[in-house]
N, C-alpha and C. Protein backbone atom coordinates (compact mmCIF):
# COMPACT_ATOMS: atom_id res chain seq x y z
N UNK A 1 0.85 -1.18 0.00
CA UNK A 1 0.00 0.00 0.00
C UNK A 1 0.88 1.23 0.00
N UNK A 2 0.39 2.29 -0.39
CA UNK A 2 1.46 3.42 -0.62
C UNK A 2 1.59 4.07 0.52
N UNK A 3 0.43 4.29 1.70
CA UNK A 3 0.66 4.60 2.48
C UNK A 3 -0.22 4.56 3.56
N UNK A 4 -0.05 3.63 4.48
CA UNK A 4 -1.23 3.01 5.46
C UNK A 4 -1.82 4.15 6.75
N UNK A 5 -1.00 4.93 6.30
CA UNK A 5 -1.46 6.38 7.24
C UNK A 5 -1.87 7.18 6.53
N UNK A 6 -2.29 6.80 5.19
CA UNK A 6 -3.92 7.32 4.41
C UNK A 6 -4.70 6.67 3.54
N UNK A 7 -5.76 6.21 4.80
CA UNK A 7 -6.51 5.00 3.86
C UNK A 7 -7.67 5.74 3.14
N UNK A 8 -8.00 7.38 2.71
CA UNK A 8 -8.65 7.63 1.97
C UNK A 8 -7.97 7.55 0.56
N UNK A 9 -6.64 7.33 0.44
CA UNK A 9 -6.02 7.69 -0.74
C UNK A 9 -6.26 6.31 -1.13
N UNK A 10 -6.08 5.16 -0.60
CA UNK A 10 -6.13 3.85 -0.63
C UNK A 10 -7.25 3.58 -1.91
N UNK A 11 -8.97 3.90 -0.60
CA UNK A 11 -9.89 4.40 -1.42
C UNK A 11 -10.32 4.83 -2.05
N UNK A 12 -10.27 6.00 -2.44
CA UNK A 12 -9.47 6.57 -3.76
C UNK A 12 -9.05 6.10 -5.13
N UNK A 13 -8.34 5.43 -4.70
CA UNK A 13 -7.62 4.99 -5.78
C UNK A 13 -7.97 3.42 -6.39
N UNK A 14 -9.00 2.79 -5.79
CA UNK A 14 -9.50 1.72 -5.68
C UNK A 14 -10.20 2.01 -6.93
N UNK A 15 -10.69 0.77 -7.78
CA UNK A 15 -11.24 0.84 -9.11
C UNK A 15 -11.72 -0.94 -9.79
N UNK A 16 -12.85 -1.03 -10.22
CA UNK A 16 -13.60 -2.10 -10.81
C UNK A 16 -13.11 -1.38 -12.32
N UNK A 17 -12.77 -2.95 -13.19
CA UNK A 17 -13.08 -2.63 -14.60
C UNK A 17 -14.29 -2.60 -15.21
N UNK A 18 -14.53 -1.98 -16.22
CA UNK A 18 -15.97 -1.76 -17.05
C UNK A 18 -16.66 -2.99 -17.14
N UNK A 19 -15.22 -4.02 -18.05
CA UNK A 19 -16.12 -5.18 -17.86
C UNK A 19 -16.61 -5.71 -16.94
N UNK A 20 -16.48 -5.62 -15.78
CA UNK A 20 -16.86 -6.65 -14.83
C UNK A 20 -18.48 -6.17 -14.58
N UNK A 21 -18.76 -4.46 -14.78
CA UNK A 21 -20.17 -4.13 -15.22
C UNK A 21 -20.86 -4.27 -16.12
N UNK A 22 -20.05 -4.77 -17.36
CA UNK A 22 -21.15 -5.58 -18.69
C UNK A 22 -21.33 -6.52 -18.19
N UNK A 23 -20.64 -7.45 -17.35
CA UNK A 23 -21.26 -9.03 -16.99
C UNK A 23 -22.13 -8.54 -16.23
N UNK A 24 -22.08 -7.84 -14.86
CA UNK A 24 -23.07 -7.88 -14.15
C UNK A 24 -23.26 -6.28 -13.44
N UNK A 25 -23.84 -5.64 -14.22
CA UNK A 25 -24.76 -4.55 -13.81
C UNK A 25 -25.16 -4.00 -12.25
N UNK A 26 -25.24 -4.85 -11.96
CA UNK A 26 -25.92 -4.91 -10.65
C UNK A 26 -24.55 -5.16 -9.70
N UNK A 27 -23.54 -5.70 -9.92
CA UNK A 27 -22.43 -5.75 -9.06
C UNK A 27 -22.17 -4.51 -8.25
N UNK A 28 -21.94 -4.89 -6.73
CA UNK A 28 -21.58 -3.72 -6.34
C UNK A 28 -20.77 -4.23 -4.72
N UNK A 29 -19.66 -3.02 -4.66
CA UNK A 29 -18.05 -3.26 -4.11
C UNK A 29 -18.30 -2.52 -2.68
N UNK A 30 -17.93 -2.74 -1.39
CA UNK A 30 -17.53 -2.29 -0.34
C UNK A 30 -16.07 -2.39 0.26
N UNK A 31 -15.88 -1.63 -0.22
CA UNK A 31 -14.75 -1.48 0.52
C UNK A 31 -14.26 -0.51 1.59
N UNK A 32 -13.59 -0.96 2.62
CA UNK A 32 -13.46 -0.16 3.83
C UNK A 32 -11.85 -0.43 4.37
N UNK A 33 -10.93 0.49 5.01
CA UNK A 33 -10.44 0.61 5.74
C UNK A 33 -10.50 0.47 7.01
N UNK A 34 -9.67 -0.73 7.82
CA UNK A 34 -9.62 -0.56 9.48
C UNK A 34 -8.36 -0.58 9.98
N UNK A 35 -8.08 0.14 10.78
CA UNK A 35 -6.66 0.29 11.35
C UNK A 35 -6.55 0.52 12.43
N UNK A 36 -5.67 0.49 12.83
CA UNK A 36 -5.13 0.32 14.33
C UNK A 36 -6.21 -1.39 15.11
N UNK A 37 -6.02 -2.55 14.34
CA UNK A 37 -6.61 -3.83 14.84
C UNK A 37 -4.96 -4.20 15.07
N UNK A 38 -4.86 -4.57 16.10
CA UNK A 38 -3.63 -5.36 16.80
C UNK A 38 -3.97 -6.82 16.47
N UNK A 39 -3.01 -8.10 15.91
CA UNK A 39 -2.73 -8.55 15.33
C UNK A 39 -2.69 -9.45 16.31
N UNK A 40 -3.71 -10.92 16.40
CA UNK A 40 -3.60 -11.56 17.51
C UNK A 40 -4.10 -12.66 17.33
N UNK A 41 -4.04 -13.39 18.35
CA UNK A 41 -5.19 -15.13 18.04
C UNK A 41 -6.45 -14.78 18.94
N UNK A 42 -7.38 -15.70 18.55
CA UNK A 42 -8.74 -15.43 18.70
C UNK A 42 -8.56 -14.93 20.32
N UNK A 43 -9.59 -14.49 20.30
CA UNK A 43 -9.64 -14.60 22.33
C UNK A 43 -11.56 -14.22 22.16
N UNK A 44 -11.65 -13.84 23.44
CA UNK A 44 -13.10 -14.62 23.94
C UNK A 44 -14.11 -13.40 23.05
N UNK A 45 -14.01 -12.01 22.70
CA UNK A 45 -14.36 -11.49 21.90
C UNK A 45 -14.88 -12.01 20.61
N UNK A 46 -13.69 -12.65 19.95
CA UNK A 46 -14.29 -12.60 18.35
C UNK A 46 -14.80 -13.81 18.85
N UNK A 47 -14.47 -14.98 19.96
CA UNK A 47 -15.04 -16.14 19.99
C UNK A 47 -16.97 -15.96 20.13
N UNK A 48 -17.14 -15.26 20.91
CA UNK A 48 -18.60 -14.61 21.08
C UNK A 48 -18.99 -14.27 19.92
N UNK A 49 -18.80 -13.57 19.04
CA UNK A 49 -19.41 -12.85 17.95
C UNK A 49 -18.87 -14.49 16.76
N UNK A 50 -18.38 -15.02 16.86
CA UNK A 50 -18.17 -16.33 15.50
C UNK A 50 -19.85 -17.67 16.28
N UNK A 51 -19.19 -17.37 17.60
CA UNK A 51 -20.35 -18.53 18.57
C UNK A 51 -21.76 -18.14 18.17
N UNK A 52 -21.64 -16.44 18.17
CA UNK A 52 -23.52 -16.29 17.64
C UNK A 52 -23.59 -16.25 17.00
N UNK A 53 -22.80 -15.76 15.76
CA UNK A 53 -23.20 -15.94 14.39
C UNK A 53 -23.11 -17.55 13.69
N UNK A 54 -22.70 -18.26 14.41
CA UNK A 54 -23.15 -19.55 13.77
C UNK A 54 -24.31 -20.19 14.16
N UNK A 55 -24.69 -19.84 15.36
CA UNK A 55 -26.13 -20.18 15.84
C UNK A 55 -27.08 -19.67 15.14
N UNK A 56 -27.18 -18.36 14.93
CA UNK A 56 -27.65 -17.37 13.81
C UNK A 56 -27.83 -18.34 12.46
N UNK A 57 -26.93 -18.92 11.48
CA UNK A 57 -26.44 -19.47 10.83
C UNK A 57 -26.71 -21.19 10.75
N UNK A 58 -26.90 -21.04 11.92
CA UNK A 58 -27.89 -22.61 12.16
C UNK A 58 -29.32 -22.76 12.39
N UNK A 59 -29.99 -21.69 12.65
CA UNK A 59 -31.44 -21.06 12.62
C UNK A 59 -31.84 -21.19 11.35
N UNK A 60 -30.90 -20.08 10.55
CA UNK A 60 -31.57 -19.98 8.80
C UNK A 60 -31.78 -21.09 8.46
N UNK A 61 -30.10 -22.04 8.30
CA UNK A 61 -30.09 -23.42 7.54
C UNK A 61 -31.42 -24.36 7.69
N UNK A 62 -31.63 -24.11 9.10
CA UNK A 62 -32.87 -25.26 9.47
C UNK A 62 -33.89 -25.11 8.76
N UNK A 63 -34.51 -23.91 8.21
CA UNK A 63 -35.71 -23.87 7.37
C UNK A 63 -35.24 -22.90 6.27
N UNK A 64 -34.07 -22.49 5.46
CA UNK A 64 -33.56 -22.56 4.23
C UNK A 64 -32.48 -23.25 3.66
N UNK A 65 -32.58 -24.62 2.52
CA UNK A 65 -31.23 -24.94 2.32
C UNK A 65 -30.12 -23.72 2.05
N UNK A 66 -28.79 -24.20 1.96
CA UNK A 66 -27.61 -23.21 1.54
C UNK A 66 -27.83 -22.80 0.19
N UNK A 67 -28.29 -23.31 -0.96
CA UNK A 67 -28.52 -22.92 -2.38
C UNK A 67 -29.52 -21.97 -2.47
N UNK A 68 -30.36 -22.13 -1.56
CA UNK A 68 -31.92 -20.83 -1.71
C UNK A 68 -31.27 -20.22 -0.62
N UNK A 69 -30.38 -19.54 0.45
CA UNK A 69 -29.84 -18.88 1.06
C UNK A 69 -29.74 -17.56 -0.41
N UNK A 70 -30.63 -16.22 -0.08
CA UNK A 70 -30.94 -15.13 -1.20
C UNK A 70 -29.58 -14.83 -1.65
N UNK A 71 -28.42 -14.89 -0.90
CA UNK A 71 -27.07 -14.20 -1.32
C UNK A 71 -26.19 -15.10 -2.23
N UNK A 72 -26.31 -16.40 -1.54
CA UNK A 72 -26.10 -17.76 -2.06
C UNK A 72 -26.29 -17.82 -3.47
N UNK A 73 -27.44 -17.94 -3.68
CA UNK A 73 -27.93 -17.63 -5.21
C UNK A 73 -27.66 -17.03 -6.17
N UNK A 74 -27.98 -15.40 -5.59
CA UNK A 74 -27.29 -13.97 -6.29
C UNK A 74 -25.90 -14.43 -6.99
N UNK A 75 -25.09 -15.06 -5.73
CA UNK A 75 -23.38 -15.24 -6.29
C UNK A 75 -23.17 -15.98 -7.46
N UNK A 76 -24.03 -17.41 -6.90
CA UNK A 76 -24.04 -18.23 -8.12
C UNK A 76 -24.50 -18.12 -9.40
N UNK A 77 -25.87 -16.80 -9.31
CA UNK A 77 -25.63 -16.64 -10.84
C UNK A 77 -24.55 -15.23 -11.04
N UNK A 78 -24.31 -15.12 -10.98
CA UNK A 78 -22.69 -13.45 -11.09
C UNK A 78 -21.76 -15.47 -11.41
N UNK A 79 -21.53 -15.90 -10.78
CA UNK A 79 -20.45 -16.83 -10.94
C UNK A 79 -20.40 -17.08 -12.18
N UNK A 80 -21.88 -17.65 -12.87
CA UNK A 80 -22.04 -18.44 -14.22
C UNK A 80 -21.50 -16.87 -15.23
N UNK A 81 -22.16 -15.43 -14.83
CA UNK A 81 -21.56 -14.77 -15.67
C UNK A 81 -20.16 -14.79 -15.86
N UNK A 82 -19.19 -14.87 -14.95
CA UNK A 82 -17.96 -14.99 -15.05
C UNK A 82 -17.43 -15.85 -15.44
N UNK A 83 -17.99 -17.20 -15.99
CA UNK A 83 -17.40 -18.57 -16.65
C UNK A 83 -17.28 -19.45 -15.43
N UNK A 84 -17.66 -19.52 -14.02
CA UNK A 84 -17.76 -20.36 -13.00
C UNK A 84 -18.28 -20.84 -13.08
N UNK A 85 -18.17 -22.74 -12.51
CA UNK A 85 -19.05 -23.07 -12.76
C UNK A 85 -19.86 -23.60 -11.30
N UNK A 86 -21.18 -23.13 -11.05
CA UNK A 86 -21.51 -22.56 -9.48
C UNK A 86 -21.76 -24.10 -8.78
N UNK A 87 -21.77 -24.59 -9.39
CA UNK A 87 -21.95 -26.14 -8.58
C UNK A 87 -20.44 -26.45 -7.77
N UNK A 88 -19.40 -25.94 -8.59
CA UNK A 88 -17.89 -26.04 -8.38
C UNK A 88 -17.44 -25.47 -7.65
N UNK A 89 -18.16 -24.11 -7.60
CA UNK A 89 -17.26 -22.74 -6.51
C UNK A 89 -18.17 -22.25 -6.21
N UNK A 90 -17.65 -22.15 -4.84
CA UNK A 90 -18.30 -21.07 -3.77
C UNK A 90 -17.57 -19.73 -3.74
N UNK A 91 -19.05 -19.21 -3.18
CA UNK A 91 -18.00 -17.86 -2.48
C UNK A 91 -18.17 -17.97 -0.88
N UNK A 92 -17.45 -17.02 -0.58
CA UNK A 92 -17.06 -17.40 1.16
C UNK A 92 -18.36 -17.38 1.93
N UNK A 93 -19.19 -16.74 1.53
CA UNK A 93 -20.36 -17.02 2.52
C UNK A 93 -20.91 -18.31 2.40
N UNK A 94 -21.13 -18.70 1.09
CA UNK A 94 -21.49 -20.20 1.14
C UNK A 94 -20.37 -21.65 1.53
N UNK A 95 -19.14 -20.72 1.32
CA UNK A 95 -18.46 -21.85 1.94
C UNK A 95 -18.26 -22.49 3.48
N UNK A 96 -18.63 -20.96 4.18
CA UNK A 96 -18.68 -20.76 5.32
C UNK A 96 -20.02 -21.27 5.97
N UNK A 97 -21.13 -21.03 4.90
CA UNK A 97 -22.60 -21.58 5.72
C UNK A 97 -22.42 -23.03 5.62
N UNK A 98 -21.62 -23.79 4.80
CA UNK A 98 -21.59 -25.47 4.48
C UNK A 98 -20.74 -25.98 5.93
N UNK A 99 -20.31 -25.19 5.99
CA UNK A 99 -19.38 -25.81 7.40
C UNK A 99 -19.83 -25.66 8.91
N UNK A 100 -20.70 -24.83 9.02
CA UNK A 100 -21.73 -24.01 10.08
C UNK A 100 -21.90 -25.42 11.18
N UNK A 101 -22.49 -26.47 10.47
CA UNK A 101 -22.73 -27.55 11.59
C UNK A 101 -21.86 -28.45 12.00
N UNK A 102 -20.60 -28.25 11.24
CA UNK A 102 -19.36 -28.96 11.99
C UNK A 102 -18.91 -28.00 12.84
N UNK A 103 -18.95 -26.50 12.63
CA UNK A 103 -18.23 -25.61 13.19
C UNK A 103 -17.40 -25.11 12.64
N UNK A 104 -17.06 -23.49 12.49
CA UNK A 104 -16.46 -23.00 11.79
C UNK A 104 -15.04 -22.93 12.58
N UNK A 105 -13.77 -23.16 11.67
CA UNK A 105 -12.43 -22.89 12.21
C UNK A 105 -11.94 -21.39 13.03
N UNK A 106 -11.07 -21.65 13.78
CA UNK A 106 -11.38 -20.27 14.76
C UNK A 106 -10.01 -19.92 14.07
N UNK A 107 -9.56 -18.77 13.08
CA UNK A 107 -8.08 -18.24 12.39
C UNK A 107 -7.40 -17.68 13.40
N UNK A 108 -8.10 -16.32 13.63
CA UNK A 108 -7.61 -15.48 14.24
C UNK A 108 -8.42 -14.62 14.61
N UNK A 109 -8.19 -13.12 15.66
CA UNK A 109 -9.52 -12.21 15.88
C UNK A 109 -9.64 -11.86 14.69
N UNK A 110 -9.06 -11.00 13.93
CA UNK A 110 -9.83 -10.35 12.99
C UNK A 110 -10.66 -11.10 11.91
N UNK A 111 -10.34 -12.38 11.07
CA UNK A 111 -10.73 -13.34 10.59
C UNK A 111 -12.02 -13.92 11.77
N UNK A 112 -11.94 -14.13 12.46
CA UNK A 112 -12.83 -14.67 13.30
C UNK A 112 -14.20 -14.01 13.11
N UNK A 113 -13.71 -12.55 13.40
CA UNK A 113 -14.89 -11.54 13.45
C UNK A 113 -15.37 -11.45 12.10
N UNK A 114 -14.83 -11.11 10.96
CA UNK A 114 -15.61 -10.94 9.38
C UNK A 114 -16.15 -12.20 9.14
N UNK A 115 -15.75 -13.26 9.20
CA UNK A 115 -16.40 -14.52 9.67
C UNK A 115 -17.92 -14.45 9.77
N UNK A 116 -18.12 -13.79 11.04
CA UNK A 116 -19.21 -13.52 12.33
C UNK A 116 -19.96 -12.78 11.00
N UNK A 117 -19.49 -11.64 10.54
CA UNK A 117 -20.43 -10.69 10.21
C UNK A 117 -20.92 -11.11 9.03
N UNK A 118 -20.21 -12.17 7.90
CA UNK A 118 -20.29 -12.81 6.63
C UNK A 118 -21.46 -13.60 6.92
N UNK A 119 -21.39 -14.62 8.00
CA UNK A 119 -22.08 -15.80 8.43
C UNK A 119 -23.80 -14.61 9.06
N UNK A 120 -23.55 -14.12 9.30
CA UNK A 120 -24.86 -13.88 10.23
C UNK A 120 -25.78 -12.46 9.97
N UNK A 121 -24.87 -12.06 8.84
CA UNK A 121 -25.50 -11.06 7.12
C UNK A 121 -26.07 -11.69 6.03
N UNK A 122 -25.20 -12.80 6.08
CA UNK A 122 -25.31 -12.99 4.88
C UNK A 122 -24.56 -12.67 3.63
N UNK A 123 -23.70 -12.11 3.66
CA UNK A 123 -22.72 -11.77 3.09
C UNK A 123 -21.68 -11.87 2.62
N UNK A 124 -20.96 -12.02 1.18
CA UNK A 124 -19.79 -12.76 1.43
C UNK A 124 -18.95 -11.81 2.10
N UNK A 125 -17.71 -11.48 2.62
CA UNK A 125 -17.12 -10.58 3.24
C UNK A 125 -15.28 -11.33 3.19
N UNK A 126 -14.53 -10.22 3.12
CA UNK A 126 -13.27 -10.99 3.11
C UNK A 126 -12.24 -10.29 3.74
N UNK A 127 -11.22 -9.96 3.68
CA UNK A 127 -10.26 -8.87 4.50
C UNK A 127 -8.59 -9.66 4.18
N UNK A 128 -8.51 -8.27 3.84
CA UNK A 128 -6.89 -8.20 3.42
C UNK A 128 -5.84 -7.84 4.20
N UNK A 129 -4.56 -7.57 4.56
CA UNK A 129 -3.93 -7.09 5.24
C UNK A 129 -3.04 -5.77 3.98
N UNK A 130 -3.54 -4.82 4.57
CA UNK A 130 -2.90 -3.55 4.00
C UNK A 130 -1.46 -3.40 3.25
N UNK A 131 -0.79 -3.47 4.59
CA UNK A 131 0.70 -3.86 4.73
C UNK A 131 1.26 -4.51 3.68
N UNK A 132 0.66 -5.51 3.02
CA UNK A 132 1.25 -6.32 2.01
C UNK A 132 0.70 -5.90 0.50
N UNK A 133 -0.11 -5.11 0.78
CA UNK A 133 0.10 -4.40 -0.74
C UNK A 133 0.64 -3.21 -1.56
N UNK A 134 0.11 -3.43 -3.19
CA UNK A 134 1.37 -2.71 -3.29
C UNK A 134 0.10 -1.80 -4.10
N UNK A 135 -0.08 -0.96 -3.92
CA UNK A 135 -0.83 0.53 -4.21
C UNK A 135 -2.16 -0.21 -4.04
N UNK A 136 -3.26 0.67 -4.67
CA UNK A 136 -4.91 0.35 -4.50
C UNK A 136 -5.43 -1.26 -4.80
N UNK A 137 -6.30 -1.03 -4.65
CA UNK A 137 -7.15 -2.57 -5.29
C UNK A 137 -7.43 -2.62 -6.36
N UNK A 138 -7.62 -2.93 -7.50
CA UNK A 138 -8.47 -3.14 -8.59
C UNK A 138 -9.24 -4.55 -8.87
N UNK A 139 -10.19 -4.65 -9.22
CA UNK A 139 -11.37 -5.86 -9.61
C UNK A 139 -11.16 -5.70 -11.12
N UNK A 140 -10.74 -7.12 -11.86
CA UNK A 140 -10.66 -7.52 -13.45
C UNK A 140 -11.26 -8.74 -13.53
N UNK A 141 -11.21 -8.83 -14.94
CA UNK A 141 -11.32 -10.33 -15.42
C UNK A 141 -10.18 -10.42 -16.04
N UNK A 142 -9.74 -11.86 -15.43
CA UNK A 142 -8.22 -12.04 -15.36
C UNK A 142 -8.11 -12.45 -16.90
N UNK A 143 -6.54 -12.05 -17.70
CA UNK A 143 -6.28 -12.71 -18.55
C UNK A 143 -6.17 -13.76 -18.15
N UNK A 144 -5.31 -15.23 -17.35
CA UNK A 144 -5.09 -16.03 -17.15
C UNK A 144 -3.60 -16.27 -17.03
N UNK A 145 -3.30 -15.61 -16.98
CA UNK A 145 -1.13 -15.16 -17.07
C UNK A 145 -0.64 -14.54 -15.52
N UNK A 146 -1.62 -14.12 -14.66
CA UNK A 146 -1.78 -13.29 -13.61
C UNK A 146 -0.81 -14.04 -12.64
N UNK A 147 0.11 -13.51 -12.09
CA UNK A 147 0.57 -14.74 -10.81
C UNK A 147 -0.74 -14.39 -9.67
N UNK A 148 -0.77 -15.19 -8.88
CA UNK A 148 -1.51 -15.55 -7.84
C UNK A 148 -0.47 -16.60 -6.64
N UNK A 149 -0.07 -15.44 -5.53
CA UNK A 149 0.64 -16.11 -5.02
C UNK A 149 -0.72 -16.74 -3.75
N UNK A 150 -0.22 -17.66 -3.35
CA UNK A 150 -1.37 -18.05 -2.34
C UNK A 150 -0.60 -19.58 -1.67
N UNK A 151 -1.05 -20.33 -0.78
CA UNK A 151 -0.65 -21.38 0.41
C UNK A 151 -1.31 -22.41 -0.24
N UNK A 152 -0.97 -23.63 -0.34
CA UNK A 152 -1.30 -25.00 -0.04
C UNK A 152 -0.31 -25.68 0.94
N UNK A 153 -0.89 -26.30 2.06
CA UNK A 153 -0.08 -27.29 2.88
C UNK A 153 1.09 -26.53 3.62
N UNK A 154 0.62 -24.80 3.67
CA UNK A 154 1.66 -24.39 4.54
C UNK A 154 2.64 -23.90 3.49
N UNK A 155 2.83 -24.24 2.22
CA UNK A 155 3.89 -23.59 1.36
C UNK A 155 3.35 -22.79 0.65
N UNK A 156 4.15 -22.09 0.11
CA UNK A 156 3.79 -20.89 -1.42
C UNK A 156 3.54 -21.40 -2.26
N UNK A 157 2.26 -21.36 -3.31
CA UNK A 157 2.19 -22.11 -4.79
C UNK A 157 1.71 -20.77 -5.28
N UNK A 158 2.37 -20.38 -6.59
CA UNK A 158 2.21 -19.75 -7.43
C UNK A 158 1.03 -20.42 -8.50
N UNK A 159 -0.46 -19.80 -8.35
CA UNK A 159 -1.17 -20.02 -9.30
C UNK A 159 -1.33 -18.92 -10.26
N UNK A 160 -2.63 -19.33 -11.31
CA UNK A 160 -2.76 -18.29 -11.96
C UNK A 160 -4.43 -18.70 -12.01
N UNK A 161 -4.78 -17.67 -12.20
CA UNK A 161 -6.85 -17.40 -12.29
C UNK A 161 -6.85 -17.67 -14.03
N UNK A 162 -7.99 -18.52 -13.79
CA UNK A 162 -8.64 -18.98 -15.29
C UNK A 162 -9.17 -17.77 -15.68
N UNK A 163 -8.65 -17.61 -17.37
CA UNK A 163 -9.74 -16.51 -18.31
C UNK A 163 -10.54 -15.91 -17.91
N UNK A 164 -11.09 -14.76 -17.87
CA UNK A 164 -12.22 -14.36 -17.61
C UNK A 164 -12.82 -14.32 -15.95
N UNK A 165 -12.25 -14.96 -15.06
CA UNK A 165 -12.81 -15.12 -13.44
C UNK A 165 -12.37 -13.35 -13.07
N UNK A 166 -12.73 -13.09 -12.14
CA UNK A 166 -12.63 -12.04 -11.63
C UNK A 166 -11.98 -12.21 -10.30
N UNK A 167 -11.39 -11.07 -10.46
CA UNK A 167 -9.81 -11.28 -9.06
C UNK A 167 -9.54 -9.79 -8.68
N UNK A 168 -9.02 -9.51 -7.81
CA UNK A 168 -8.87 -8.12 -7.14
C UNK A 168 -7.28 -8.66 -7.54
N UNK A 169 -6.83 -7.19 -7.79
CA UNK A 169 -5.32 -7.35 -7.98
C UNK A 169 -4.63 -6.21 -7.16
N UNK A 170 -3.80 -6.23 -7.14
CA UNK A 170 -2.99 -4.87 -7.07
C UNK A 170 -1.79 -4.28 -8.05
N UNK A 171 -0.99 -3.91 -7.51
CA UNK A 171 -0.14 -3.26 -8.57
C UNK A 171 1.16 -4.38 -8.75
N UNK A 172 1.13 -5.63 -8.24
CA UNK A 172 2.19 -6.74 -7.56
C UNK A 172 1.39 -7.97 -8.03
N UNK A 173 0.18 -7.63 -8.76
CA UNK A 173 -0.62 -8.97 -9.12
C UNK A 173 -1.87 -9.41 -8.47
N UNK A 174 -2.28 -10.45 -8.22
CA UNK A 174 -3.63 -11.29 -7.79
C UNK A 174 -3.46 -11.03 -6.54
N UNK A 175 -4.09 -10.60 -5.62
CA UNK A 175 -4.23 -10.40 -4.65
C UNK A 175 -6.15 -11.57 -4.17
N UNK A 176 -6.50 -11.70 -4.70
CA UNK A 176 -7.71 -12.38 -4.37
C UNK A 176 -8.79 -12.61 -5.34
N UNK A 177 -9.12 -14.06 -5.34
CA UNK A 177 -9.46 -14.46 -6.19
C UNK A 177 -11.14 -14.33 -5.80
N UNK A 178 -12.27 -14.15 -6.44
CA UNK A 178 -13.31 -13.58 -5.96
C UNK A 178 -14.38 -14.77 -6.32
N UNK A 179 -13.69 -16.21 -6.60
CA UNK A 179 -14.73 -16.71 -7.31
C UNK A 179 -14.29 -18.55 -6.65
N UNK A 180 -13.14 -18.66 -5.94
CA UNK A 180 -12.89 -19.28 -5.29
C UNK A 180 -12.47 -19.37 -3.51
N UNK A 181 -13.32 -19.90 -2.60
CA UNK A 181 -13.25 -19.90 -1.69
C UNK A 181 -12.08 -20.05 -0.78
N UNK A 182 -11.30 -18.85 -0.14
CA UNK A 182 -9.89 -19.23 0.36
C UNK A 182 -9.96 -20.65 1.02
N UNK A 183 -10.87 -20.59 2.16
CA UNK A 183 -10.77 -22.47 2.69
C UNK A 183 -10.82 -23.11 1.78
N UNK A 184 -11.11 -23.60 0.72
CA UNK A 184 -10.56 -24.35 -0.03
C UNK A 184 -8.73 -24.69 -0.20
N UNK A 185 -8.07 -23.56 -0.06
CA UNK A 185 -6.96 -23.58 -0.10
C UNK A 185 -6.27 -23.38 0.84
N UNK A 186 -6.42 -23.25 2.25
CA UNK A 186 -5.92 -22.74 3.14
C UNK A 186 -5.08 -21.47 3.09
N UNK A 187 -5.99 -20.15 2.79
CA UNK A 187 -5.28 -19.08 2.71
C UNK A 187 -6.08 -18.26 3.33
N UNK A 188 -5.51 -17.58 4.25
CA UNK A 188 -6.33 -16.54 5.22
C UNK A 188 -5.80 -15.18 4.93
């Protein structure tokens, strides 16, 4: 990031491509700045707010499956616009509501908490760490050449995003892939 002691410039400078509004019209981006979150493992805070929002989250499920979940849906068709294929990929809210009755993994506080608010909105929701980027965000449809650095098994694997998927990048590359569920890969 250019400079984490101005996250309006951040914002600012943040930008969706056109295309990603010919596929879907209706798409629309939140993005926010938080700072000064001290950097920690869960503690009884985010544990409270992940504990009710899965109860929350176990209420809905009981009298809506995860596929008619309204957000659920929405994604999956935006997915098919993007060349996904929605039976295949989730997005984090649905990956997160499938796991609800085993229990969701406890990361960390801050992960813990967007978690909470994804699971018990409805929402997909995700969070980056500032620090490691390199100027604004941008949302594309990837050529397919893109590095994508990201974790399997604890190591670095250099992927790359299929044609056409849509990925937040930065000025350093793939920063997040918007159409595949990080638990799938173990990347927080």
């Amino acid at each position: 990031m250019a400079s984490i002691q101005d996250p309006s410039s951040y914002l600012a400078n943040a930008r969706i491509a056109p295309e990603i509004f010919q596929l879907r019209p209706d798409y629309r981006a939140l993005l926010m700045v938080v700072t000064n979150i001290p950097p920690g493992s869960c503690d009884a805070t985010s544990e409270a707010f992940l504990s009710s929002a899965e109860t929350t989250a176990k209420a809905t499920l009981a009298k809506t499956p995860v596929n008619d979940v309204a957000h659920v849906a929405q994604w999956k068709e935006a997915y098919k616009a993007f060349g996904a294929k929605p039976k295949k990929t989730m997005n984090s809210l649905e990956a997160l509501l499938r796991r609800v009755d085993a229990g969701l993994p406890r990361v960390n506080r801050l992960t813990d908490i967007y978690n909470a608010i994804s699971i018990k909105h409805q929402i997909p929701l995700g969070g980056e760490d500032l620090d490691k980027y390199q100027g604004s965000p941008f949302l594309i449809r990837a050529k397919g050449d893109e590095n994508f650095d990201t974790k399997s098994g604890g190591e670095i694997v250099i992927e790359h995003p299929s044609p056409g998927e849509a990925v937040w990048c930065d000025d350093g590359g793939v920063v997040s892939d918007t159409v595949r569920a990080a638990y799938e890969r173990d990347v927080y």
